[in-house]
Each structure stands twice: as structure tokens, then as C-alpha cells.
Protein backbone atom coordinates (compact mmCIF):
# COMPACT_ATOMS: atom_id res chain seq x y z
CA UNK A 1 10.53 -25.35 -13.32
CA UNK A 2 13.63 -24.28 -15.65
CA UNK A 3 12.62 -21.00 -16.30
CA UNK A 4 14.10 -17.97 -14.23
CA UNK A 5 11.37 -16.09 -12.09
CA UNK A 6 12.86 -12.32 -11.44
CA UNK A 7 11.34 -11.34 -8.40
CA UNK A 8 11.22 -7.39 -7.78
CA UNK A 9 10.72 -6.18 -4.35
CA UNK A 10 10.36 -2.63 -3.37
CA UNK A 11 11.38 -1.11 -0.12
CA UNK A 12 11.38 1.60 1.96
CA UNK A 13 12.18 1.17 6.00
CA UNK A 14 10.51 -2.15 5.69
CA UNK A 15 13.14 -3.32 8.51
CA UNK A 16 10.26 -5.29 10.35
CA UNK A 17 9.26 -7.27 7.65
CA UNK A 18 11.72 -7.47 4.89
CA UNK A 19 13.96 -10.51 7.22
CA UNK A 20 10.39 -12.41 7.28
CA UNK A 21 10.05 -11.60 3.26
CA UNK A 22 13.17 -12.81 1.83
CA UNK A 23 13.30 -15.83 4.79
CA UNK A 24 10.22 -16.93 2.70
CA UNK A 25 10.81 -16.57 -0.54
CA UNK A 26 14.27 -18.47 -0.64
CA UNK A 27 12.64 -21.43 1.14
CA UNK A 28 9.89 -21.62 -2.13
CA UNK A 29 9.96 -25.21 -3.95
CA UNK A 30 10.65 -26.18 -7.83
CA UNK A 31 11.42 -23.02 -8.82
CA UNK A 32 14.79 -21.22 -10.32
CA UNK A 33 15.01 -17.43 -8.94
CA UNK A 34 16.72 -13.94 -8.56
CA UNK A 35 15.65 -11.72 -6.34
CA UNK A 36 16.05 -7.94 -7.41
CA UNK A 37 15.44 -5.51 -4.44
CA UNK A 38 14.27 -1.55 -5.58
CA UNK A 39 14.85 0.70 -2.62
CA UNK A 40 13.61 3.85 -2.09
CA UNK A 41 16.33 5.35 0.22
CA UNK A 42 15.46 3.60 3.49
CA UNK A 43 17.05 5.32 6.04
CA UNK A 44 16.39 2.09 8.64
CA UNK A 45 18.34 -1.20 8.69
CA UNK A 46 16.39 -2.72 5.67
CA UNK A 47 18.90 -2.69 3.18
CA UNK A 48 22.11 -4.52 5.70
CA UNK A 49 18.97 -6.67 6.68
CA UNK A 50 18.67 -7.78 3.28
CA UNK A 51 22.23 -8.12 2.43
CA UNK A 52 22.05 -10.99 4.34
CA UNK A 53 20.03 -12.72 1.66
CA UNK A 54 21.21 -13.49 -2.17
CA UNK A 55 19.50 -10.24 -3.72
CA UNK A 56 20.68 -7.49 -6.05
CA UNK A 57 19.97 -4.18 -4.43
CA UNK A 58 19.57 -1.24 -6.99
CA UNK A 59 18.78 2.45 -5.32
CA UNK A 60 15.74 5.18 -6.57
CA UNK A 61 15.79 8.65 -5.73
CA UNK A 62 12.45 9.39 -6.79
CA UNK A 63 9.94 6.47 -6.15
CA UNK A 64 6.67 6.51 -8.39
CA UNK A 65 5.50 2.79 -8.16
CA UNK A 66 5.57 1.83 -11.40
CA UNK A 67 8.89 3.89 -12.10
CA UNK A 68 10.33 1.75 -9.37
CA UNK A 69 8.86 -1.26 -10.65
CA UNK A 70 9.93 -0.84 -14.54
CA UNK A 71 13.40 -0.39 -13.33
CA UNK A 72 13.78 -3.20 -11.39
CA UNK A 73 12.53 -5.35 -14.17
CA UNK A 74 14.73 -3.81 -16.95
CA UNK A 75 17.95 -5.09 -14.17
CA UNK A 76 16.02 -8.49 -14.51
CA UNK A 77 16.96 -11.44 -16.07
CA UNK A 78 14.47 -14.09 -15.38
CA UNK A 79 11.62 -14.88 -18.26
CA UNK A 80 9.20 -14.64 -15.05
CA UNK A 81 8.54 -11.45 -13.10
CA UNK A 82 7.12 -11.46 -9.60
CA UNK A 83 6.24 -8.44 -7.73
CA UNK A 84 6.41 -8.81 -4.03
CA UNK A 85 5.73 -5.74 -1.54
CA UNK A 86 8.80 -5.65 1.36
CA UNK A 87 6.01 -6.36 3.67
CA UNK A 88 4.26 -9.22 2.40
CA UNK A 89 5.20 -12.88 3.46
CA UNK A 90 4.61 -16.01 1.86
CA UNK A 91 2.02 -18.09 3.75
CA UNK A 92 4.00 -21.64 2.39
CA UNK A 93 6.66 -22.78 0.15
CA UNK A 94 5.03 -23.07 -2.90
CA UNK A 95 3.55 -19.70 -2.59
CA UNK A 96 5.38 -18.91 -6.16
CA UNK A 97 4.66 -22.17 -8.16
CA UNK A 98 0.67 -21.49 -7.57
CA UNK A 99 1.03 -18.04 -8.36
CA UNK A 100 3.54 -18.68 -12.57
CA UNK A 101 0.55 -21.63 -13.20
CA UNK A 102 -1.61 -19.73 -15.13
CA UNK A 103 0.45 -18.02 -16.88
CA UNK A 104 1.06 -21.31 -19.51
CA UNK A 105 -2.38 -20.05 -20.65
CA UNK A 106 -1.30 -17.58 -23.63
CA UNK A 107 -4.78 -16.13 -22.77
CA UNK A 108 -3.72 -15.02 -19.32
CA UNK A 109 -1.66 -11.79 -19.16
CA UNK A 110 -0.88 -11.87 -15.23
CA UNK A 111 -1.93 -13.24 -12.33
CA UNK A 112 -2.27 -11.74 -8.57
CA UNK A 113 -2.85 -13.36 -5.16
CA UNK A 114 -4.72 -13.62 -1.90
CA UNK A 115 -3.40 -11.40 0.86
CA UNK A 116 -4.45 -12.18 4.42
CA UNK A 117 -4.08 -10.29 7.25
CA UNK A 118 -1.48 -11.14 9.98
CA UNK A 119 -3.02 -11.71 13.83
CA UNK A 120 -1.48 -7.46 14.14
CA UNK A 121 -3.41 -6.17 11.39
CA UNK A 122 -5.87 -3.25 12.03
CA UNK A 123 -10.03 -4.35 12.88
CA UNK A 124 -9.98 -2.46 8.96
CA UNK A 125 -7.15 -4.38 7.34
CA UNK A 126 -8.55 -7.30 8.26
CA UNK A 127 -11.69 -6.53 7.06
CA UNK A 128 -10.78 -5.32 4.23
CA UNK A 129 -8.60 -8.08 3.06
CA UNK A 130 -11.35 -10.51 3.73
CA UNK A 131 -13.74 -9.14 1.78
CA UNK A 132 -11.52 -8.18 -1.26
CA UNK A 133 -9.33 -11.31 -1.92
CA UNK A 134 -11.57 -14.55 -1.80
CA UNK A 135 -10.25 -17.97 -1.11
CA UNK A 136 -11.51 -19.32 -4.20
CA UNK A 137 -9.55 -18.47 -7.53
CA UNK A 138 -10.76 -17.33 -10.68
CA UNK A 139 -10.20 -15.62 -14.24
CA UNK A 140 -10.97 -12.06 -14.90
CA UNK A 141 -11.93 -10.93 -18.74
CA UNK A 142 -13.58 -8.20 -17.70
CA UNK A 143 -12.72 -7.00 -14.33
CA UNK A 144 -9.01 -5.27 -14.75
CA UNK A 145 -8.92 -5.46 -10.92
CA UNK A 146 -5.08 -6.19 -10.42
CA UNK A 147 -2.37 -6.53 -7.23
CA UNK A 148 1.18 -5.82 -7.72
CA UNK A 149 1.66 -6.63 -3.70
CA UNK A 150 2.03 -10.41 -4.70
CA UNK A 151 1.34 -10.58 -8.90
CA UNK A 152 3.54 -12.46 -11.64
CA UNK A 153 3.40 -11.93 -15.39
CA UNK A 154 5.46 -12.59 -18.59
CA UNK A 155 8.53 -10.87 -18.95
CA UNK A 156 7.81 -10.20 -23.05
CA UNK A 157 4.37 -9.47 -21.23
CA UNK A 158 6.25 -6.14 -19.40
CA UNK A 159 7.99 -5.34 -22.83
CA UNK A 160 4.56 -5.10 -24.46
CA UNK A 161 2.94 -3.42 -21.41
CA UNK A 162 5.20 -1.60 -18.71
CA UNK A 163 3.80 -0.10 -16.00
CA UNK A 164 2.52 3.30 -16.16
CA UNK A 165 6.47 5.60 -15.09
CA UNK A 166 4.08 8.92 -13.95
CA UNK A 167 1.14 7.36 -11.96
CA UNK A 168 1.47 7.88 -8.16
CA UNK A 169 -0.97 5.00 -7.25
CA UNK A 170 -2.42 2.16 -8.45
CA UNK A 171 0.04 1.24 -11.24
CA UNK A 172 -1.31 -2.02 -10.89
CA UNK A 173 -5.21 -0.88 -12.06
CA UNK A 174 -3.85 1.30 -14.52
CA UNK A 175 -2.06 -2.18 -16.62
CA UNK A 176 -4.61 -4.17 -15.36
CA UNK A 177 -6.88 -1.78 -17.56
CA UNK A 178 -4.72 -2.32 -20.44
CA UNK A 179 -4.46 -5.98 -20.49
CA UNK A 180 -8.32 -6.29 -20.27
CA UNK A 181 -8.65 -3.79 -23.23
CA UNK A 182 -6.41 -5.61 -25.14
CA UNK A 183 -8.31 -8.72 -24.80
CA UNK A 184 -5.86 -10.51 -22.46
CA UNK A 185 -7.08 -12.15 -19.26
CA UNK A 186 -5.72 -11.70 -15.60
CA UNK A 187 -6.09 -14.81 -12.93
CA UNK A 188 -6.76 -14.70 -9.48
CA UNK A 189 -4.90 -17.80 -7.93
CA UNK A 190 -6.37 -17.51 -4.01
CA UNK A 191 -3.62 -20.45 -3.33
CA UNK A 192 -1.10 -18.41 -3.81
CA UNK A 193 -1.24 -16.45 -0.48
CA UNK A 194 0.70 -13.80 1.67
CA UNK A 195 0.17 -12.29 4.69
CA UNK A 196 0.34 -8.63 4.65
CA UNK A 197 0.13 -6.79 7.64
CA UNK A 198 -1.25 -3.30 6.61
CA UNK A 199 -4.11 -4.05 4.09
CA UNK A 200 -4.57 -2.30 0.85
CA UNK A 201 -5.81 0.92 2.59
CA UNK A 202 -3.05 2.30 4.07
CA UNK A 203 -3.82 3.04 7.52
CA UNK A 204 -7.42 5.35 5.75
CA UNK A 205 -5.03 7.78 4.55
CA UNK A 206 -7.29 10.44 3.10
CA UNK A 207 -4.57 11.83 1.00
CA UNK A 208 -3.95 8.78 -0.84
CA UNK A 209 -7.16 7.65 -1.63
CA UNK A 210 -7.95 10.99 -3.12
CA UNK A 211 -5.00 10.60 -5.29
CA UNK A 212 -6.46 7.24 -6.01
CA UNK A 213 -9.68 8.13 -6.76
CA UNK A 214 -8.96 10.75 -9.25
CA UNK A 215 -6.81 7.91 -11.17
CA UNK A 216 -9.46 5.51 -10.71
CA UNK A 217 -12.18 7.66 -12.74
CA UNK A 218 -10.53 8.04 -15.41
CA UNK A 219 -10.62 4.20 -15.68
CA UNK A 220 -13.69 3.33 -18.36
CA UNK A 221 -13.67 0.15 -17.32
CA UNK A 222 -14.92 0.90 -13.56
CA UNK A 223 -18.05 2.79 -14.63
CA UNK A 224 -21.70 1.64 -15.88
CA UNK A 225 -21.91 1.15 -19.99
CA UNK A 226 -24.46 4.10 -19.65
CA UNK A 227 -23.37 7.18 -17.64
CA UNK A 228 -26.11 8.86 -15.79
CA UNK A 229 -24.22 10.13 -12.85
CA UNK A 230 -25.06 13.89 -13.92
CA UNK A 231 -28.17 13.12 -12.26
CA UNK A 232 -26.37 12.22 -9.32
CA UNK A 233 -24.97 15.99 -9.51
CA UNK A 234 -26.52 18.69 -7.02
CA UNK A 235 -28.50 21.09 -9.09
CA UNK A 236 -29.91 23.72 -6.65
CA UNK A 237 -27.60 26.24 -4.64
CA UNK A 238 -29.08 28.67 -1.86
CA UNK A 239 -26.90 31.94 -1.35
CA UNK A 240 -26.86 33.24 2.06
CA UNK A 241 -25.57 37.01 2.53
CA UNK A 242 -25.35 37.97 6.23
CA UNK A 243 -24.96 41.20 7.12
CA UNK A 244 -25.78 43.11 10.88
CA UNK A 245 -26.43 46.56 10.63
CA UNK A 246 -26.59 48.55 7.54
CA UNK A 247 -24.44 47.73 4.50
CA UNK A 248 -21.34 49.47 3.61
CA UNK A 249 -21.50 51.22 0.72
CA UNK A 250 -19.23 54.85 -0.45
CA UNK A 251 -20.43 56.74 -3.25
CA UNK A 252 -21.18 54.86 -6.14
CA UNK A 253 -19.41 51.80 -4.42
CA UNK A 254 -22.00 49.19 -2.88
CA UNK A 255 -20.24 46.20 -1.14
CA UNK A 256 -23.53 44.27 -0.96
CA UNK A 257 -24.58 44.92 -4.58
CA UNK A 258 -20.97 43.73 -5.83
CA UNK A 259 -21.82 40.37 -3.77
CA UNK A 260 -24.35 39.65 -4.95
CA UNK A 261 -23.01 40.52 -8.70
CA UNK A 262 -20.23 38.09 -8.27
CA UNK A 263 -22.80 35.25 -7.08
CA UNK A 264 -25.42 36.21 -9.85
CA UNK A 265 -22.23 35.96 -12.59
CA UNK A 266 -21.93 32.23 -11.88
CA UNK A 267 -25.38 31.26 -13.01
CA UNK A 268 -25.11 28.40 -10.60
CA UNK A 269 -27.37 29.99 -8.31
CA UNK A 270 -30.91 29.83 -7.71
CA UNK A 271 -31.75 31.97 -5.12
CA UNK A 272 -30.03 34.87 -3.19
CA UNK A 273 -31.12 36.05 0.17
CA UNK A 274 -29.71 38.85 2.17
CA UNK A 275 -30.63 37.71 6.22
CA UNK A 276 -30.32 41.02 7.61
CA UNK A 277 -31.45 42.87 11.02
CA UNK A 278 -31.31 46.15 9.40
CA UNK A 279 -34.07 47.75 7.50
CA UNK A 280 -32.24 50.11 5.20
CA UNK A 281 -30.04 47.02 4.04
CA UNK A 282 -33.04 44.90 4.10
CA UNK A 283 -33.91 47.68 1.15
CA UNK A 284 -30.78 48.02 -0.58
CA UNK A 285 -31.48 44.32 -0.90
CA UNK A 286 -34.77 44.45 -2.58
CA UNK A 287 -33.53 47.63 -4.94
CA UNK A 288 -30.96 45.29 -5.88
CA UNK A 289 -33.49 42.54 -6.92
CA UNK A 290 -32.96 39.82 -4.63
CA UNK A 291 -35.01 38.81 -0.92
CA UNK A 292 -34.36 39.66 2.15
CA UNK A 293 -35.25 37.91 5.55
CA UNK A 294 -34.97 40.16 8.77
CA UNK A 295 -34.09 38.21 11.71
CA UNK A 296 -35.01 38.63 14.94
CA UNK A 297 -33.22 40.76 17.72
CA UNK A 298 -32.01 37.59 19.81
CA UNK A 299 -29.91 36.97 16.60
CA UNK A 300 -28.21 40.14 16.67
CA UNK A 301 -26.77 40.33 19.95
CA UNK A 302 -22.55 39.90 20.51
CA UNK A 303 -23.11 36.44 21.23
CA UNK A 304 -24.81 35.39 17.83
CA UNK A 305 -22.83 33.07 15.92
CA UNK A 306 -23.01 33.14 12.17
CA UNK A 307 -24.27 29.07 12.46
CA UNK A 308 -27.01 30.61 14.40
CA UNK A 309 -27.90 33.03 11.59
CA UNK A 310 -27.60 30.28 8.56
CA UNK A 311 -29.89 27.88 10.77
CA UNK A 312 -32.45 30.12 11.32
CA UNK A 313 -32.25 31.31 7.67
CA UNK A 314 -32.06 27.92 6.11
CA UNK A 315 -35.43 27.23 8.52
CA UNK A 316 -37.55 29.66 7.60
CA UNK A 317 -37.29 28.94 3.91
CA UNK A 318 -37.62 25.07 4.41
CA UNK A 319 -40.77 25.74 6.15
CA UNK A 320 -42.27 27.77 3.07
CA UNK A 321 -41.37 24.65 1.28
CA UNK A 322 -38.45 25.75 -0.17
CA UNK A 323 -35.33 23.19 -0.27
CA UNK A 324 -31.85 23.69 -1.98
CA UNK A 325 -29.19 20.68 -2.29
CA UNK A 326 -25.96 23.22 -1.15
CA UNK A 327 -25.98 26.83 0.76
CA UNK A 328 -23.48 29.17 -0.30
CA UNK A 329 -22.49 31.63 2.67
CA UNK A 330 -20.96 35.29 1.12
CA UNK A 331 -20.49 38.03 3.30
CA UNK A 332 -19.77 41.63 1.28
CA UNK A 333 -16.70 42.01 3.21
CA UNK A 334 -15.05 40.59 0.13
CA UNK A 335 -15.37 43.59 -2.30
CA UNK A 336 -12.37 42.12 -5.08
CA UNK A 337 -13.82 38.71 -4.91
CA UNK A 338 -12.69 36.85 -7.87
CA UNK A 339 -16.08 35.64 -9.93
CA UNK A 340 -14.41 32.78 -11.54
CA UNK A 341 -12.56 31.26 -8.60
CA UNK A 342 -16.63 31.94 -6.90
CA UNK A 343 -18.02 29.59 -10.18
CA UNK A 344 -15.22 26.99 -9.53
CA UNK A 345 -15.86 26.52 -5.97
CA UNK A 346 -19.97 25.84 -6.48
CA UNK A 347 -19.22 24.05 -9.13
CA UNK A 348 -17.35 21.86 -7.65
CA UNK A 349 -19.48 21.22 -4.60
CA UNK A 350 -22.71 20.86 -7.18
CA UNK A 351 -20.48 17.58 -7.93
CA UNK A 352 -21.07 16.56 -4.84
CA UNK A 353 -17.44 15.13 -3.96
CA UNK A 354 -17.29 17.32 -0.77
CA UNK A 355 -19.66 18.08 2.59
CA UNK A 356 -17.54 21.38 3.11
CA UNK A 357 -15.71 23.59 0.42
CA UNK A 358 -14.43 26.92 2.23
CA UNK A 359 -12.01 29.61 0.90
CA UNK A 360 -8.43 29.99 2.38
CA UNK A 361 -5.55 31.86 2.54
CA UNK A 362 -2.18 30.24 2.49
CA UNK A 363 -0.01 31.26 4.98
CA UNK A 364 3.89 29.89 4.27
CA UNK A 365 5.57 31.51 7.33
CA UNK A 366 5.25 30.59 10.89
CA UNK A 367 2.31 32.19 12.40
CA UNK A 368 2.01 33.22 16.00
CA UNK A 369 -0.99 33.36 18.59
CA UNK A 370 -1.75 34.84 21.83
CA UNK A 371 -0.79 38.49 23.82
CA UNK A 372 2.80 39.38 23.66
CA UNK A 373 4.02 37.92 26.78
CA UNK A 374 2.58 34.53 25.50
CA UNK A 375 2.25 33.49 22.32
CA UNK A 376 2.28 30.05 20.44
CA UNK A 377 2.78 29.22 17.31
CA UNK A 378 -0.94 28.72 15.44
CA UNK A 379 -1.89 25.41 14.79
CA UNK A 380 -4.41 22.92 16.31
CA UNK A 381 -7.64 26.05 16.27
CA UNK A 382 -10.82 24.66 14.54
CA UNK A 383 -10.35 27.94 12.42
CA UNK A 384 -6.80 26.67 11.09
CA UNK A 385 -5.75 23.53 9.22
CA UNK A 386 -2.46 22.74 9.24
CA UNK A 387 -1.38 21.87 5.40
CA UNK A 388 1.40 20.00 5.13
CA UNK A 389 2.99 17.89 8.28
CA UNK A 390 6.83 18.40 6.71
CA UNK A 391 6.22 22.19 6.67
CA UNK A 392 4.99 25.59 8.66
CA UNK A 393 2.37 26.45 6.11
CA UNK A 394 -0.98 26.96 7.92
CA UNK A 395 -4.41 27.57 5.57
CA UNK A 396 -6.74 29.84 7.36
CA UNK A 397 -10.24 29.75 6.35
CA UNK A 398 -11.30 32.63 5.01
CA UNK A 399 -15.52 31.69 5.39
CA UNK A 400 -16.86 35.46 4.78
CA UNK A 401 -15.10 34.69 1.11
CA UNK A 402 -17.04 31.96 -0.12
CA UNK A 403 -18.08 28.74 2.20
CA UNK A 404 -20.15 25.87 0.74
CA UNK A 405 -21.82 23.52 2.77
CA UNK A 406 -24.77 21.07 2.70
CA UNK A 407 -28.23 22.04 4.62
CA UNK A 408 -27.61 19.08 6.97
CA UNK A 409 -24.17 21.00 7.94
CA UNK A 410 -26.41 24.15 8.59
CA UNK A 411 -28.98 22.17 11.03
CA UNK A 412 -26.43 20.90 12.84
CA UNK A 413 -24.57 24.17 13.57
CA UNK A 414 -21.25 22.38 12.28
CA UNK A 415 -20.24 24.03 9.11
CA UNK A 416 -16.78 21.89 9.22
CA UNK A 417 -17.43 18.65 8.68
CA UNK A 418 -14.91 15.20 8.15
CA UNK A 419 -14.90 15.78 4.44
CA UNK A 420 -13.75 19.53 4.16
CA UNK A 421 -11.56 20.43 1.02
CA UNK A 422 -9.88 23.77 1.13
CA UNK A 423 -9.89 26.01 -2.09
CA UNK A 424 -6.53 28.10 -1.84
CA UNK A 425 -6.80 31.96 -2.76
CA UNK A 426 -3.46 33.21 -4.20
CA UNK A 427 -4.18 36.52 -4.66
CA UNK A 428 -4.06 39.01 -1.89
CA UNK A 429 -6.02 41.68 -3.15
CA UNK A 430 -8.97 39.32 -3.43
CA UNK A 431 -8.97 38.34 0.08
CA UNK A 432 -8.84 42.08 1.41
CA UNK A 433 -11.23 42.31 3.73
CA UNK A 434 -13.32 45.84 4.48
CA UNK A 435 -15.92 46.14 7.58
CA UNK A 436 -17.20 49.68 7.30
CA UNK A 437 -17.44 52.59 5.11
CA UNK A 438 -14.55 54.60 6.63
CA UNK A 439 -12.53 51.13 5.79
CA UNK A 440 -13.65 51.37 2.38
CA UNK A 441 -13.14 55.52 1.99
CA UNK A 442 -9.55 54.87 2.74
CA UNK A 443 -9.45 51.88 0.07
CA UNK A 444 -11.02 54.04 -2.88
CA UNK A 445 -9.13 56.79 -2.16
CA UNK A 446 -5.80 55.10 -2.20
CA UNK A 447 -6.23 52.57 -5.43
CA UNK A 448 -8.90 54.32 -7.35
CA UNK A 449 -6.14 55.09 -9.59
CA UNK A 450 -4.71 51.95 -10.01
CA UNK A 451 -7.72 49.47 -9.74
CA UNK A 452 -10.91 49.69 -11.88
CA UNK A 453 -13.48 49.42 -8.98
């Protein structure tokens, strides 16, 4: 072939692979190409490994994968672009000529390959890959399912459609979804293979494939002609208010009744119940118009967890027949809880993306543990997740505030579960706690001028 294939490869530390990479792609057959290398400040020996190789190296500061991409193309100057991940090899030499084939059909807007996994890969790489690239091609006018690991279009293709500059994942959906729309075709040429090493995954990096998932719905395409996922939605929502020994209250101030006025503002929830072992709150509860459930004394002792509380509460409702989809856990510790962060937080567990949605406070300096002749920096308790690996900021759960969990969650006496999402309160007044009535005396007395209680 005459024509000039411009093939873009992005990098960043790929030092194990990129020798492999380039070792393959210069020994390809009948074809004319440049190879344009887009490197995202690898700090390894990628870039004096690749120097070793005819390439152009340009340099990114900022990497956003189709940023990277569209720049390396506009430094092209073949009529052919190939994209090529630093880590993907070439199973044979005429890798490229099966993957540019298709694209003589005017219909067909790009084309991707197979990826197989190497004999190193990951038991989940390797299943993965399997199951998602087939070794049988075929032509997509439908599906915008697209691969920019190992994919080849047009160049006056890219003019029409460049890749998406702001996305941080899946560039390669995102103009896959536009081709299809515009009534283009994308190929899937399985003889046009590479081995890549760590799947399309990424190692099951949560992070990531939340990222990916909230691009991914906004994609049309993906979803049924006829959306009835609201009746996928949770609809019912329990509220649980603990409390041992009698409420706090201070004049006109009740902490219980503004808990349960902050739950009852949402209208997301159906039923409140106060689980108490205290008759006179057991009363406050029913002036203030919602159920109470005394529990017995073996639930009040020092050694009562509040799991121990929720299960037995949760219990004697089921077995009255009564079943919610989500329990929300309030204790009236919380007297400047903010009611619209409270609606957010059930509503977003009524979508059901989570198992566990708890309130947290965001701590940003390093946080210490222990007595004073030994302490330890926090991190690593079940009651702190640490946020961010490149930085000391801890989020400490703050579950008396508002925690949302499923029923399941409750029987099991594990309110954290593996998909926990953290909803970050930014206000300190809100998360001021207050245990007893001398507590909040102090607290009246000293903002009553300033704050409208």
C-alpha cells in the first residue's frame, strides 16, 4: 500500500512493553508508515527506549485520552491513523494491513481489533479479553462498541470527528457513538490481533470504572428503546432513630423532634421509628407522631452495638410483615443537620447505585491516634477511609449523621459493605455533634444570637 498510515502511540512508563511495541510494528509488511509517539511525562526509561526506533516523540503535560490522541494526529501526516496503546504488541506482521482493509468501504468509519491476553495476564484479563473480542470479525451499524488500544480510521475521518478533548475515559465509546449516529459503520477485523497484557479493566480499579460508568449512561445508544429502569429504582425507605435513655431536649429545643423534622422534609420516607429503651422518649416519640419500639434490656447494656439495635429493629417489623427496600439510621445528635444534603443522600441510594451511603467529614490534615506516649497517624480503622493515596486527607464517617444501608446489610451486622460511597459534609456546624442537655444548654446559650434555632 502507497498510502501513509500515521500511527499514534501513547505512553506513560510503558518501559516493559514499549521495546516489544515498536520491535513489532516496524517489522509489519506492505505498508508505508510514521510512527508518532504522545507521552505523558514518563518518568521511566520509555522514552530513550523508544529513541531507539524511527518515531517522533511529542510531550503532554496534561493527558486526557482523547486530548492526547487529537494531538498526536494533528503532528500526523499519513492519510491513515492507527492508534496503538504502548503496551499492546502485534501478534504477526501483517497485524496493520488486516486492520486499514475495511476501511476502502466508504461505509466503514473505523475499524478496531482483537486483543489477547499474554501467558502474564491476570485469571480476569484473560477472561475478560476472551469473552469481549471474538475471533471471528464483523461489521457494527448499530453497536458503537469501539477500541482505540489497536483501531485505524480515515484521517479526513478524524477531521470530521475528533475525539472527545474533555472525556477522561472511553474516548473511544464516546466517537464510536458518533459514527453510529451518523450512519457510518465500524468493523471488527479479529485478524488483526495484539496481545495486551493488562485487559481492558485495569487491574478492577473501582475509581475508573465509576468514571466510566457515569460517561457510559449518558450514551443513548447503550440503553433499551423503552426506558423502564425507574422501576428498577428503590421506592420504600425505613428510618431508624436510636436513642438510649431519654432524649435531649432544652426548653423549647427538642433534638429528637428536629430529627425527625429533617427526615419527614424529604418526603422520601415512609416510615419513622424511634427504637428506644426509655419510656419518656418512647412518648416524646408518639407526641411527635411517629412509632416507637422499646427494646429489651440486653440491648441496652455498654456492650450493645448500634448493629445490634438496627437488627433487632429491622426484625421485629419484618415479622409484622412489614419490608422496606433501604433503612436510614439518624441519631438526634445531629441538631443542624442539613435537610437537603439528608434528601440527596436517600435519594441517591433509592437509585440503587450503592449497598452503603454514610455521611463524612473531611479531614485534610494529618490525624493522630493513640495515648500521648504512642500515637500513630490514623489510617487503616474500619471507622476511617483513607481518600486519596497521593495525600493525608482521611474521611471519617460520621454514621449518627445520616447512614443508608440495605436490610441485608442490617441482618448481617455489617453496615460497611464492598460498595460504600462516602457523601462529604463541608460544613462544620452541621456535623456538631451534642449528647446531653447540659451539651446543648451551653450551645443555645452561646449562638442563640447568631443562629436561628
Amino acid at each position: 500500500m502507497n498510502k501513509l498510515i500515521s500511527i499514534i502511540i501513547r505512553t506513560k512508563n510503558e518501559e516493559e512493553w514499549i521495546t516489544k511495541c515498536l520491535q513489532a510494528v516496524f517489522a509489519q509488511k506492505d505498508v508505508r508508515i510514521e510512527v508518532i509517539i504522545v507521552d505523558n511525562k514518563s518518568s521511566d526509561t520509555t522514552l530513550s527506549r523508544a529513541k531507539e526506533f524511527d518515531v517522533k516523540i511529542i510531550e503532554i503535560d496534561k493527558y486526557l485520552p482523547g486530548l492526547a490522541l487529537n494531538y498526536g494526529i494533528s503532528n500526523s501526516n499519513g492519510e491513515i491513523i492507527c492508534c496503538l496503546s504502548g503496551h499492546c504488541v502485534p501478534t504477526d506482521e501483517y497485524w496493520l494491513t488486516n486492520l486499514i482493509k475495511p476501511l476502502s468501504n466508504k461505509e466503514i468509519a473505523g475499524t478496531y481489533g482483537r486483543q489477547v491476553p499474554t501467558e502474564n495476564s491476570d485469571p480476569l484479563d484473560v477472561r475478560d479479553l476472551v469473552m469481549l473480542f471474538r475471533n471471528e470479525s464483523f461489521i457494527q451499524s448499530v453497536d458503537s462498541f469501539f477500541h482505540n488500544a489497536n483501531s485505524a480510521f480515515l484521517k479526513s475521518t478524524w477531521l470530521e470527528f475528533p475525539f472527545c478533548d474533555e472525556s477522561t475515559n472511553i474516548e473511544d465509546r464516546i466517537w464510536g457513538e458518533q459514527i453510529i449516529k451518523s450512519g457510518y459503520k465500524i468493523a471488527y477485523v479479529s485478524e488483526a490481533c495484539v496481545y495486551h497484557w493488562h485487559g481492558v479493566n485495569h487491574g478492577l480499579d473501582r475509581s475508573r470504572a465509576k468514571n466510566i460508568a457515569r460517561i457510559l449512561d449518558k450514551i443513548s445508544n447503550l440503553k433499551p428503546k423503552e426506558d423502564n429502569s425507574k422501576n428498577l429504582k428503590f421506592t420504600t425507605c425505613l428510618a431508624i432513630i436510636p436513642i438510649k435513655g431519654e432524649t435531649v431536649s432544652f426548653q423549647e429545643i427538642s433534638l429528637l423532634e428536629k430529627t425527625i423534622n429533617s427526615l419527614k422534609s424529604t418526603n422520601l420516607v415512609n416510615e419513622i421509628i424511634v427504637t428506644t429503651d426509655n419510656e419518656k422518649t418512647a412518648k416524646k416519640a408518639e407526641d411527635l407522631g411517629v412509632r416507637f419500639l422499646m427494646r429489651p434490656d440486653s440491648l441496652s447494656t455498654s456492650n450493645t452495638s448500634l448493629a445490634d439495635v438496627l437488627k433487632f429493629t429491622l426484625e421485629e417489623l419484618e415479622n409484622k410483615g412489614e419490608f422496606y427496600d433501604i433503612v436510614a439510621v439518624a441519631e438526634e445528635i445531629y441538631p443542624f443537620r442539613n435537610k437537603e444534603i439528608v434528601k440527596n443522600m436517600i435519594e441517591l441510594m433509592l437509585s440503587g447505585k450503592s449497598d452503603t451511603i454514610y455521611a463524612a467529614w473531611e479531614e485534610k490534615r494529618i490525624t493522630w491516634y493513640g495515648t500521648n506516649d504512642e500515637l500513630e497517624v490514623l489510617g487503616g480503622n474500619s471507622w476511617v477511609i483513607k481518600k486519596n493515596k497521593n495525600e493525608d486527607n482521611v474521611l471519617t464517617s460520621l454514621t449518627g449523621y445520616l447512614l443508608l444501608v440495605k436490610p441485608s446489610q442490617i441482618r448481617k451486622k455489617s453496615l460497611f459493605s464492598s460498595v460504600t460511597e462516602a457523601y462529604v459534609i463541608k460544613d462544620p456546624i452541621a456535623v456538631l455533634a451534642i449528647h446531653s442537655q447540659s451539651e446543648l444548654e451551653r450551645v443555645i446559650n452561646h449562638f442563640r444570637k447568631t443562629i436561628n434555632l
